[in-house]
N, C-alpha and C. Protein backbone atom coordinates (compact mmCIF):
# COMPACT_ATOMS: atom_id res chain seq x y z
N UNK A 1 0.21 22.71 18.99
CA UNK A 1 -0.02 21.30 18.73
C UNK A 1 0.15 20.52 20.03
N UNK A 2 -0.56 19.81 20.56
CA UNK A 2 -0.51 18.81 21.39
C UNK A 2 0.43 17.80 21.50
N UNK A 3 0.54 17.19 22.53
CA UNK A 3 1.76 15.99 22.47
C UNK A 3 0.59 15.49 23.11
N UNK A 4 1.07 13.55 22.74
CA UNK A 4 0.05 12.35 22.93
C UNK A 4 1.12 11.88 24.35
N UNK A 5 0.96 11.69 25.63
CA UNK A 5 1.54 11.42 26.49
C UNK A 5 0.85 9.62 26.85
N UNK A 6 1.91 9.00 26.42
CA UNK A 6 1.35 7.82 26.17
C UNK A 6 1.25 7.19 27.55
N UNK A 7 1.72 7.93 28.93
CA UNK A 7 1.97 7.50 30.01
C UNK A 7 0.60 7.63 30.61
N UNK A 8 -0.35 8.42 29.61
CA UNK A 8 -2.00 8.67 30.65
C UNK A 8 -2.97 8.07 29.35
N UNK A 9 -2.49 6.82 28.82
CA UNK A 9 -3.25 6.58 28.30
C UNK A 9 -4.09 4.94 28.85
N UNK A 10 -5.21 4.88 28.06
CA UNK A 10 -5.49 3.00 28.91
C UNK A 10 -5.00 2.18 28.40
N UNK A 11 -4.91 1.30 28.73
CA UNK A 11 -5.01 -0.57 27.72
C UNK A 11 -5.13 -0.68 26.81
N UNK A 12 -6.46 -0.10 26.23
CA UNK A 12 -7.56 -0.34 25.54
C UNK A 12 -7.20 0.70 24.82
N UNK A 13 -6.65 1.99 25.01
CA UNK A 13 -6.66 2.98 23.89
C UNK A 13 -5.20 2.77 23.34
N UNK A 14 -4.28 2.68 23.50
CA UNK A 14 -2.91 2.05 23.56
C UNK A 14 -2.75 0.75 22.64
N UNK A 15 -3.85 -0.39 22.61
CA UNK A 15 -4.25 -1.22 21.91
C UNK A 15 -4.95 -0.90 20.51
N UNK A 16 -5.86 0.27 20.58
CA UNK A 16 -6.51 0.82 19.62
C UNK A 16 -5.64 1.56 18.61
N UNK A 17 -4.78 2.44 19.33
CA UNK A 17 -3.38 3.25 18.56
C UNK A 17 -2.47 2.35 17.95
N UNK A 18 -2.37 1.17 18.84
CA UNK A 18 -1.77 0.09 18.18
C UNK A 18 -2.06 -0.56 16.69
N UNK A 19 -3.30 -0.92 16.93
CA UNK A 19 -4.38 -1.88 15.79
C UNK A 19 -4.08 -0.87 14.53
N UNK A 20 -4.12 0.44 14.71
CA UNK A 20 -4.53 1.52 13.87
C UNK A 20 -3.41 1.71 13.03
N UNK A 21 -2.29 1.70 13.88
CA UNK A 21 -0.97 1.90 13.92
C UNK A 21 -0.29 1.02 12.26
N UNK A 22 -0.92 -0.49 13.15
CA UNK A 22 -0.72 -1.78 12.30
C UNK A 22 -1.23 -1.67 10.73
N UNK A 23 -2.79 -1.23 10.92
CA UNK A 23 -3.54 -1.15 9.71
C UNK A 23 -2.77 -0.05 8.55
N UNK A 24 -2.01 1.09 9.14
CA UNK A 24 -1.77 1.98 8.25
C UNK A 24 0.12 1.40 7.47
N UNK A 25 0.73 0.51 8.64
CA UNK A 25 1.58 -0.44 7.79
C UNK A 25 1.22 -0.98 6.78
N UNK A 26 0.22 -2.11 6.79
CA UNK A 26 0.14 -3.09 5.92
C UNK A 26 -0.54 -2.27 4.94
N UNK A 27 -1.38 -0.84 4.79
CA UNK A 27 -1.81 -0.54 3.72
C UNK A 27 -0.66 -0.12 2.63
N UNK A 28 0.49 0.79 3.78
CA UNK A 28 1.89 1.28 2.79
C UNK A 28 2.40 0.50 2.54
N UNK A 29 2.61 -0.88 3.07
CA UNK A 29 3.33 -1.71 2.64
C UNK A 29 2.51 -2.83 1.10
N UNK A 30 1.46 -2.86 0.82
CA UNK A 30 0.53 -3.10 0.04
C UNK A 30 0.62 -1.98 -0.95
N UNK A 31 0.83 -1.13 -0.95
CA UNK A 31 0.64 0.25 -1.86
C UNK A 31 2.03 -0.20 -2.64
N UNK A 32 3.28 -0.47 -1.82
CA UNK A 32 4.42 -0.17 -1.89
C UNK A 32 4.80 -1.29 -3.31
N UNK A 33 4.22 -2.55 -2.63
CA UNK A 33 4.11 -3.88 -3.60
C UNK A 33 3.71 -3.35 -4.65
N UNK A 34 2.40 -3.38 -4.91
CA UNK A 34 1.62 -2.77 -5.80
C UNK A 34 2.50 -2.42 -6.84
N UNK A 35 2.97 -1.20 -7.01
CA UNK A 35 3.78 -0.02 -7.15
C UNK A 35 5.43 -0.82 -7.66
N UNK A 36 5.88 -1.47 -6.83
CA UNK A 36 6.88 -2.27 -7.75
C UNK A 36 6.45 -3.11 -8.35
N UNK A 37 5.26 -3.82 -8.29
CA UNK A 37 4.94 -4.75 -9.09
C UNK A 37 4.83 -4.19 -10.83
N UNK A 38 3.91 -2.84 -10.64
CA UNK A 38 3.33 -2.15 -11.96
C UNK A 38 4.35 -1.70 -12.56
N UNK A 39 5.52 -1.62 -11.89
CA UNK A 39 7.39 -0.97 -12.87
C UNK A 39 7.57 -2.10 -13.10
N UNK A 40 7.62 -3.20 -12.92
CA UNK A 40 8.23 -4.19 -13.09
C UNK A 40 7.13 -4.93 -14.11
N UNK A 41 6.29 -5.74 -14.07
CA UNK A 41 5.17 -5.88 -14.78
C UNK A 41 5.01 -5.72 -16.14
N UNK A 42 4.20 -4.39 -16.12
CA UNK A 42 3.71 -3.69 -16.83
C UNK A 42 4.22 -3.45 -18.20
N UNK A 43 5.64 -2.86 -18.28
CA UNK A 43 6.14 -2.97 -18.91
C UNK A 43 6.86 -4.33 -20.03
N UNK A 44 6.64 -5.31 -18.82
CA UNK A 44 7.01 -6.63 -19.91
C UNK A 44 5.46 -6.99 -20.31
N UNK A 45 4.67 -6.80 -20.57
CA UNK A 45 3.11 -7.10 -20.97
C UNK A 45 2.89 -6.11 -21.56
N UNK A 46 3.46 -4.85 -21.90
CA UNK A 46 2.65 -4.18 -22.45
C UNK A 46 4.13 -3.45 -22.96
N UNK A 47 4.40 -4.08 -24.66
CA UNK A 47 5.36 -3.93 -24.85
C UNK A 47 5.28 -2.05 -25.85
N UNK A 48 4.01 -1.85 -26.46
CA UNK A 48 4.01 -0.71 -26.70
C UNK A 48 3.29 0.35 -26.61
N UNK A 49 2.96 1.75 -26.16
CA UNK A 49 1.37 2.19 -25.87
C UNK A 49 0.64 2.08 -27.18
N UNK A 50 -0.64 2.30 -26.89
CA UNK A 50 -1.43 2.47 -27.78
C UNK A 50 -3.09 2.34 -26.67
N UNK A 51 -4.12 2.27 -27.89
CA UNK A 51 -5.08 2.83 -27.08
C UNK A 51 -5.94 1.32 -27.08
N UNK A 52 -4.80 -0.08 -28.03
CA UNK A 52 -5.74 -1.34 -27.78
C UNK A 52 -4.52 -2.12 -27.26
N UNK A 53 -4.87 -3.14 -27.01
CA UNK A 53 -3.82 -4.10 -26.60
C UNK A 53 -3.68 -4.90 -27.78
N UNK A 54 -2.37 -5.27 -27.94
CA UNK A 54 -2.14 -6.92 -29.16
C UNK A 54 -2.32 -7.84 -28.65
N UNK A 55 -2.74 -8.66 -29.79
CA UNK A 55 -3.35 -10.17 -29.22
C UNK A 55 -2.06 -10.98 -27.98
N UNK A 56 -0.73 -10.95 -28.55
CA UNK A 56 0.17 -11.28 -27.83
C UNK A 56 -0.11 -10.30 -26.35
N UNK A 57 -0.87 -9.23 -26.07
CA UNK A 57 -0.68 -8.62 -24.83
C UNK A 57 -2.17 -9.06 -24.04
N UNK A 58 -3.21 -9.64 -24.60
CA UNK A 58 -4.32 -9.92 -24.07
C UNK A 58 -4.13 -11.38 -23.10
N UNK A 59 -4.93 -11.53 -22.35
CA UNK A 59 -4.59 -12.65 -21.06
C UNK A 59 -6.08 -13.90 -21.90
């Protein structure tokens, strides 16, 4: 496996690893929300399974 030697890299690619870097935060961190939102949520709206919703569970 290779090592990324960040000391021979450019500006511009360093910036790019960066941007990339950034984008794959805000997606885990978006996933992450998500994801507590639907435990948290979900369960108060959708008080029992079934395969329809009750009128009290429809928006």
């Amino acid at each position: 496996m290779d090592t990324l030697d960040a000391s021979k890299l450019s500006h511009t690619q360093k910036a790019e690893i960066m941007h990339h870097v950034q984008k794959e935060i805000a997606v885990a961190s978006t996933q992450q929300l998500l994801t507590k939102m639907s435990e948290k949520c979900f369960p108060k709206c959708v008080s029992r399974p079934g395969t329809t919703l009750y009128s009290s569970e429809q928006v």
